[in-house]
Protein backbone atom coordinates (compact mmCIF):
# COMPACT_ATOMS: atom_id res chain seq x y z
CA UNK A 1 20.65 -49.49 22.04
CA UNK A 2 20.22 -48.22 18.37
CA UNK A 3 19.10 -51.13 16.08
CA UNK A 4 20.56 -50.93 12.39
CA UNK A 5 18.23 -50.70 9.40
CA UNK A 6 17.40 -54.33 8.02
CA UNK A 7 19.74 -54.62 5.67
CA UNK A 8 19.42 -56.38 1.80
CA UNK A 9 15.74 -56.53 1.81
CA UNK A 10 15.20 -55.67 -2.30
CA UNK A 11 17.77 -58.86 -2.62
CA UNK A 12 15.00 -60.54 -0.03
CA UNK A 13 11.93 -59.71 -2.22
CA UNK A 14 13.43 -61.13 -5.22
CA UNK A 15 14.41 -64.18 -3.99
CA UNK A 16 10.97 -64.53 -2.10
CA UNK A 17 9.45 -63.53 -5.16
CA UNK A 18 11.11 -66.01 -8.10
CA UNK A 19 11.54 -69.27 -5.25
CA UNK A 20 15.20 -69.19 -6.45
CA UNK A 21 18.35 -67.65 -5.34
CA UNK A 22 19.89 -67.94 -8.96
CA UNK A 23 17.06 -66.24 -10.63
CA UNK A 24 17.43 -63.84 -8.16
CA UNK A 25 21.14 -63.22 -8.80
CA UNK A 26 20.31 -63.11 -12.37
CA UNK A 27 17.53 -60.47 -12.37
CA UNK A 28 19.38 -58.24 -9.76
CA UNK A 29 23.03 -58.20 -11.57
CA UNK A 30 24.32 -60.01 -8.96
CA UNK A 31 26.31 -63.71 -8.47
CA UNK A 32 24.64 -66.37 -6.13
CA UNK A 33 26.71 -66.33 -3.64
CA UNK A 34 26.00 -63.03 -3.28
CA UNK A 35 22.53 -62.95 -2.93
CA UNK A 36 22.83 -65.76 -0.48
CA UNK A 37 25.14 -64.43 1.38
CA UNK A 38 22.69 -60.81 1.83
CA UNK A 39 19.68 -63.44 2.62
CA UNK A 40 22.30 -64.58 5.43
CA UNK A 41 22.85 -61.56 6.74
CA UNK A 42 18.91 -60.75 6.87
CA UNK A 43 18.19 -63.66 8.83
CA UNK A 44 21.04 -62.96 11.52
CA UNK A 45 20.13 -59.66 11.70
CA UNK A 46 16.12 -61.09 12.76
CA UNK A 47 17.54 -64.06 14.61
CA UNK A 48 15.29 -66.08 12.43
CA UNK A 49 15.26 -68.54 8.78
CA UNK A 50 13.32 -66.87 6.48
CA UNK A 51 13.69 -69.81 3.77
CA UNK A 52 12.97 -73.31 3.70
CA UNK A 53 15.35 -74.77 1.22
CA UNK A 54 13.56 -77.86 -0.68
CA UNK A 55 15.16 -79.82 -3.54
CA UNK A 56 16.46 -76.84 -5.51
CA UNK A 57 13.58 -74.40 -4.45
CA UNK A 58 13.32 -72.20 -1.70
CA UNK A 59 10.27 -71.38 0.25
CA UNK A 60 9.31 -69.10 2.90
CA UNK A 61 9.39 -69.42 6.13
CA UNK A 62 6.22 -68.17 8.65
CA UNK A 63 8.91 -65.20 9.34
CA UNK A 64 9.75 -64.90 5.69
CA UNK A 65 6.35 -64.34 4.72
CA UNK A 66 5.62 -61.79 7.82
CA UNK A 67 8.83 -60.17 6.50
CA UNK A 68 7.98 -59.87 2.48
CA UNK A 69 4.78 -57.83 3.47
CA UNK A 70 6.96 -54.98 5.85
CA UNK A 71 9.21 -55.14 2.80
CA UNK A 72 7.22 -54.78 0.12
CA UNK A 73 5.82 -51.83 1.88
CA UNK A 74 9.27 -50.10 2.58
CA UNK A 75 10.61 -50.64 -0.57
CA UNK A 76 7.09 -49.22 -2.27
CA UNK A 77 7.65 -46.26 -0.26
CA UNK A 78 11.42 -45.74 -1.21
CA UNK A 79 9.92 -45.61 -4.34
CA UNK A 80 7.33 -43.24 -3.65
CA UNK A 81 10.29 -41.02 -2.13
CA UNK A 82 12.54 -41.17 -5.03
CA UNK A 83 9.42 -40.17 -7.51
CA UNK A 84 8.24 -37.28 -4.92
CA UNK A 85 11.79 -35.82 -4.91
CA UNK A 86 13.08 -36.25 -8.35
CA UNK A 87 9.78 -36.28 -10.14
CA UNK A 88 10.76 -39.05 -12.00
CA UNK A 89 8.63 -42.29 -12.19
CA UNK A 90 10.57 -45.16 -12.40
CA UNK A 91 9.45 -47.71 -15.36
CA UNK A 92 7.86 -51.18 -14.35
CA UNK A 93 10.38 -54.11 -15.80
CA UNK A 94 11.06 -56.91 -14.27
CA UNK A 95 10.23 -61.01 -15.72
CA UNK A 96 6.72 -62.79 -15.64
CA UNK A 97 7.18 -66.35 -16.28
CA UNK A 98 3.91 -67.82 -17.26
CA UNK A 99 2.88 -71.33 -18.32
CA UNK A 100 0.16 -72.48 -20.26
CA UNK A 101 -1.65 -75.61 -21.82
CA UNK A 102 -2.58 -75.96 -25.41
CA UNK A 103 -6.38 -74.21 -25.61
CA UNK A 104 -5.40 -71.03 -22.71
CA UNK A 105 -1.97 -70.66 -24.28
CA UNK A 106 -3.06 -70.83 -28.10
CA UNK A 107 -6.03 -69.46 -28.08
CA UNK A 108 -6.30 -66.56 -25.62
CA UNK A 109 -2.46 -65.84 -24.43
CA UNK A 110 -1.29 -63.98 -28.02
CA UNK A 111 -4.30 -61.35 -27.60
CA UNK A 112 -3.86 -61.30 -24.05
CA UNK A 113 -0.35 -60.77 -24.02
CA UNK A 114 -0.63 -58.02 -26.73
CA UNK A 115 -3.16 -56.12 -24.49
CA UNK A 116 -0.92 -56.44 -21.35
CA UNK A 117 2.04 -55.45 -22.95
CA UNK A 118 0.43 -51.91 -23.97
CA UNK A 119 -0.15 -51.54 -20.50
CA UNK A 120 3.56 -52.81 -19.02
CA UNK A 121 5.70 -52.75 -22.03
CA UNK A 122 8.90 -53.44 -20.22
CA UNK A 123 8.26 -56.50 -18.31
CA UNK A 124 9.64 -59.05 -19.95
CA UNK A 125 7.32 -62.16 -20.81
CA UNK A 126 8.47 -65.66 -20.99
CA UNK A 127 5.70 -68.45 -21.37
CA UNK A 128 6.22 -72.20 -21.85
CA UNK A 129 3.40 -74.38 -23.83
CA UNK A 130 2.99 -77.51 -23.00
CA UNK A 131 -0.21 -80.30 -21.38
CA UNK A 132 -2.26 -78.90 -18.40
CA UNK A 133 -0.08 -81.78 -16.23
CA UNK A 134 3.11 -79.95 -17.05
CA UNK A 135 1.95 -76.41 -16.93
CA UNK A 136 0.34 -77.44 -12.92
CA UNK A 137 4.00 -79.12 -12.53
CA UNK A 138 5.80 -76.40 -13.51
CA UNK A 139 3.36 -74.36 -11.28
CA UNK A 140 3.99 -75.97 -8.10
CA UNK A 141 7.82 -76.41 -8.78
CA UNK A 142 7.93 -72.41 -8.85
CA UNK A 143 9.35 -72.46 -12.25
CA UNK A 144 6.20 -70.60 -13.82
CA UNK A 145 4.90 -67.65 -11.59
CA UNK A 146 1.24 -68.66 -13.24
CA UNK A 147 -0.19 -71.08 -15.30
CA UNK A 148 -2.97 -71.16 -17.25
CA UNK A 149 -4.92 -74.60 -17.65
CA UNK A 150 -7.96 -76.51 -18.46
CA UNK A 151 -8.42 -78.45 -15.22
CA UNK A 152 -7.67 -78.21 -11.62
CA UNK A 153 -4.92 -80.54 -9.27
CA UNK A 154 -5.71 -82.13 -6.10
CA UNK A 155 -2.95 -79.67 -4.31
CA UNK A 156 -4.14 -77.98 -1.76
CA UNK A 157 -1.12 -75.57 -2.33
CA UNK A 158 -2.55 -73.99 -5.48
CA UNK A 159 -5.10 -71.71 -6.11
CA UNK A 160 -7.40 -71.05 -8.94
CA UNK A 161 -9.31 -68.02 -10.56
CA UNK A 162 -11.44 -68.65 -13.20
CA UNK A 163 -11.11 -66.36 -16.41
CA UNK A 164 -12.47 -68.16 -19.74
CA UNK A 165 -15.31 -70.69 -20.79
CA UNK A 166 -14.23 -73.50 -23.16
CA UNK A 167 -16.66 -76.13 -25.01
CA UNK A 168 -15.71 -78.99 -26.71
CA UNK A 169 -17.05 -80.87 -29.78
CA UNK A 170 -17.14 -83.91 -32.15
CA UNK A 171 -14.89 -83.07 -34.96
CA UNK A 172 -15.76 -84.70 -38.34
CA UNK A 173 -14.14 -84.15 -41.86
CA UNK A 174 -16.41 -82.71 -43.98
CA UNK A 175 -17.11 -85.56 -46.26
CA UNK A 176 -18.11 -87.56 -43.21
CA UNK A 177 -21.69 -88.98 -43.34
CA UNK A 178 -22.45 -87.05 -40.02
CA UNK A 179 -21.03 -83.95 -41.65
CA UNK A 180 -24.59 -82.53 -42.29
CA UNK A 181 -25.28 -83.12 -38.50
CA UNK A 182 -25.60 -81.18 -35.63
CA UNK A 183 -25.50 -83.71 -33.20
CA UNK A 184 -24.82 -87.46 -32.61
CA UNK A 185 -26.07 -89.63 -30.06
CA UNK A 186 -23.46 -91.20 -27.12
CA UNK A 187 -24.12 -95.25 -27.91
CA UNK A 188 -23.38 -94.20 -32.31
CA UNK A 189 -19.65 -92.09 -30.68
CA UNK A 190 -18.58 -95.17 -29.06
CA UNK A 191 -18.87 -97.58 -32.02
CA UNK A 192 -16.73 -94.75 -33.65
CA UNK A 193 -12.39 -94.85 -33.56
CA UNK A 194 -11.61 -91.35 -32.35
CA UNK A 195 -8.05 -89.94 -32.05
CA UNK A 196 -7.61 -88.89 -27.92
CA UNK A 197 -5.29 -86.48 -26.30
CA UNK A 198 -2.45 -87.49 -24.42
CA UNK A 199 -2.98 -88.30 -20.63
CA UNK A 200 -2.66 -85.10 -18.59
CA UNK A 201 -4.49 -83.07 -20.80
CA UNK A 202 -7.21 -80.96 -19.80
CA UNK A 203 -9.02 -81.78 -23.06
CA UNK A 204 -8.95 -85.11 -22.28
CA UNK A 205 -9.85 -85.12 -19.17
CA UNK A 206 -13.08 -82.75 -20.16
CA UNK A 207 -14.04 -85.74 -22.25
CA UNK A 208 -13.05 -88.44 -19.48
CA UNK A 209 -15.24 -86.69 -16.78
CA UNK A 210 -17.82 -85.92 -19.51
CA UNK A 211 -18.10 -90.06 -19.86
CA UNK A 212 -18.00 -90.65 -16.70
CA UNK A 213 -21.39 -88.37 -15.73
CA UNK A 214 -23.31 -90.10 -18.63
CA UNK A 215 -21.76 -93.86 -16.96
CA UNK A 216 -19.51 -94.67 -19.24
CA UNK A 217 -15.21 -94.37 -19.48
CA UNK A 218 -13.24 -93.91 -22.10
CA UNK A 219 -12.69 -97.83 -21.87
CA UNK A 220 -16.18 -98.35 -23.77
CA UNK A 221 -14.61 -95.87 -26.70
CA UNK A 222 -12.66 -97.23 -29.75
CA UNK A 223 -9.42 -95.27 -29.04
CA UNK A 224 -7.15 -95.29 -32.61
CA UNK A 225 -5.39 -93.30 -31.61
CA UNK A 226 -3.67 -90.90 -28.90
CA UNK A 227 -1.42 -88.01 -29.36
CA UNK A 228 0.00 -85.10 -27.53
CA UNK A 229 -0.92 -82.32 -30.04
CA UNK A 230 -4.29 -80.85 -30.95
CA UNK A 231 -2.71 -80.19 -34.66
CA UNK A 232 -1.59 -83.43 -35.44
CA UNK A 233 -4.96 -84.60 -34.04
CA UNK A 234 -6.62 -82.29 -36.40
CA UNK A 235 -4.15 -83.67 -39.05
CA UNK A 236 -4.99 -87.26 -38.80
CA UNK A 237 -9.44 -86.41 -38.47
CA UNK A 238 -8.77 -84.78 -42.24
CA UNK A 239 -7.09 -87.95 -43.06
CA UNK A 240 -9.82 -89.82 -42.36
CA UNK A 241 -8.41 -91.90 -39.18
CA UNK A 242 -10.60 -90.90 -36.76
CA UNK A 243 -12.96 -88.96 -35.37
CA UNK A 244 -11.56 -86.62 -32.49
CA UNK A 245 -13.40 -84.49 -29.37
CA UNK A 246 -11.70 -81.36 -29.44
CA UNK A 247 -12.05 -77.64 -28.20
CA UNK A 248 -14.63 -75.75 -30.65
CA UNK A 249 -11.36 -72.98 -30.37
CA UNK A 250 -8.81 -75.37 -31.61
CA UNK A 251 -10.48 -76.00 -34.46
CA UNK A 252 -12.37 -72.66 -35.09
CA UNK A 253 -10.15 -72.04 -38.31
CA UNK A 254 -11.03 -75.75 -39.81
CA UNK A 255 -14.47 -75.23 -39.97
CA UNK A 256 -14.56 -71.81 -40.82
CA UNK A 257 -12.95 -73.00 -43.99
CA UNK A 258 -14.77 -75.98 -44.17
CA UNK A 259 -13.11 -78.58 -44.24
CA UNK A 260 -14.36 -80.30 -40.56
CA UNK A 261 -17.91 -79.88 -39.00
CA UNK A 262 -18.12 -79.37 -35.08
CA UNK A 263 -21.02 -81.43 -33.69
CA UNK A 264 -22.33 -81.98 -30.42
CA UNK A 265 -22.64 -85.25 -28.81
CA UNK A 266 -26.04 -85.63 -27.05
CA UNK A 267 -25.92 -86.53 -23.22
CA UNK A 268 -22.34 -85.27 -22.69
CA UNK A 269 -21.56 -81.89 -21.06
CA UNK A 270 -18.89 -81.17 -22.98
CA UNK A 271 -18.02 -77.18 -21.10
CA UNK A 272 -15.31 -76.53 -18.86
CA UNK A 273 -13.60 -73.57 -17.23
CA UNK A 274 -10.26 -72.12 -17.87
CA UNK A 275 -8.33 -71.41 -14.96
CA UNK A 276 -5.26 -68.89 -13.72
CA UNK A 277 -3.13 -70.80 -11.22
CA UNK A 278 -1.12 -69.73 -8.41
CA UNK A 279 1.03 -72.12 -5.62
CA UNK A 280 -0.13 -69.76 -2.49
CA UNK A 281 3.47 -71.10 -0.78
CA UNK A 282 5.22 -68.94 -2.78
CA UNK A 283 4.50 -64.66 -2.97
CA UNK A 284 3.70 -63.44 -6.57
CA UNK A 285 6.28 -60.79 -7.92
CA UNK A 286 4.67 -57.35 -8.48
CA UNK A 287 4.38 -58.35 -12.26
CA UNK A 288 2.59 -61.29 -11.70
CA UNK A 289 0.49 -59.97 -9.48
CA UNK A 290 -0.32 -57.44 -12.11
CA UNK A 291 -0.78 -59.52 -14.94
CA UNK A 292 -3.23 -61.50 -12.89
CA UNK A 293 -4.93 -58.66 -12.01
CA UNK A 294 -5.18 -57.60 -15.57
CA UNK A 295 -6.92 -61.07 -16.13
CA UNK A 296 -9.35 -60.52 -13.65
CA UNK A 297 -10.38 -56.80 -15.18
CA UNK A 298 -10.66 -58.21 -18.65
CA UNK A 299 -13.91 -57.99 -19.59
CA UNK A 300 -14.04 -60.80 -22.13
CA UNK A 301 -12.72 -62.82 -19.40
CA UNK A 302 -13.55 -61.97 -16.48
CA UNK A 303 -16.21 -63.58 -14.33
């Protein structure tokens, strides 16, 4: 007996590809019901689930994934028929959600992003800011395609690609008596009151692990302060309330101008590795996938 054509599989893809059948509806032109009532029809047509559904998120099944391959394939190729026939190349669009903590998304997402977009100037770009905790969250939950971040989870469901070096420093105002240093020692920082990231930042964490190797915690430290913004820690160092460990690219414009020295702190490896992350449950979309390729190829990044 003739079998029928699987049917709805570009409705498939995007659903696979965005964990949601709502952001699928909304990036196809279609309602929700609709788009789960295609994904229905799919799965009786294969006699098989192709989604797990999980608290508001959808993920694929062992058959889903097997499927999104064969599709991604076919619909490549109905693409490669249409451009053969018409000789008309269809633009790349489509949404890249991204997520990033303070130093990756400050620092090196606006020239990044600028680059990419040359290259894919109709994907649309939406990135959220926020602590490294949030951004691996956010990650996991399928709400960000990638994130960009400062330290790594214990999930074994995400993966990581390195793409950036980072190194942090001692941050003193410039009318500080170690302002004409280039170093302090550990035991004179820890008789000091230093302003701290918020827990769940990378930054902080740099510093906690830093401690750690050298036997100490961030216990033995005079914490004044702790706040959830690398600018308002900046902010309160030029007030004179503390002292502050910070990335040497959050405050890059500070000392340039002069008014904070970076120094480094003897006996603390203060350099850690920015990361691209990816939860390997879920497929990237083809813009995704490109933009982390495009990560990989720069060459001020790549490793």
């Amino acid at each position: 007996m003739r079998k029928e054509l699987l049917p709805h599989l570009e409705t498939f893809a995007k659903a696979a590809e965005l964990s949601s059948f709502t952001a699928a509806a909304r990036v196809l032109g279609m309602s929700q019901p609709a788009v789960s009532l295609h994904v229905q029809a799919l799965e009786r047509s294969l006699e098989s689930p192709l989604f797990n559904r999980q608290g508001g998120h959808i993920l694929l099944t062992e058959a889903g994934q097997c499927l999104y391959g064969y599709a991604q394939q076919i619909l490549n190729l109905h693409e490669e028929a249409r451009r053969k026939i018409t000789g008309r190349k269809e633009k790349l669009a489509g949404e890249l959600f991204l997520a990033a903590s303070s130093i990756p998304g400050e620092h090196h997402l606006p020239a990044l992003l600028a680059r990419f977009r040359q290259q894919q100037p109709h994907i649309q770009i939406r990135v959220t800011i926020s602590d490294s905790a949030a951004v691996l969250a956010l990650v996991e939950q399928g709400k960000a395609q990638l994130g960009l971040v400062g330290k790594k989870s214990p999930n074994p469901a995400l993966d990581y690609r390195g793409f950036a070096r980072d190194r942090m420093v001692l941050v003193v105002p410039a009318e500080h008596p170690w302002a004409r240093r280039k170093q302090v020692a550990l035991p004179q920082l820890l008789e000091t009151p230093l302003i701290v990231r918020e827990a769940g930042s990378g930054s902080r964490e740099c510093f906690e692990q830093a401690l750690v190797r050298a036997g100490k915690s961030l216990a033995d430290c005079q914490i004044a302060l702790e706040l959830g913004s690398n600018e308002a820690i900046k902010e309160m160092v030029l007030r004179g309330e503390g002292l502050a460990v910070l990335s040497n690219q959050a405050v890059d414009r500070e000392v340039k101008a002069g008014k904070l020295r970076a120094l480094k702190i003897a006996d603390l490896a203060l350099e850690r590795e920015m990361y691209v992350v990816w939860d390997k449950r879920r497929v990237l979309s083809l813009p995704a996938q490109l933009f982390l390729d495009f990560l990989q190829a720069a060459p001020e990044m790549g490793h």
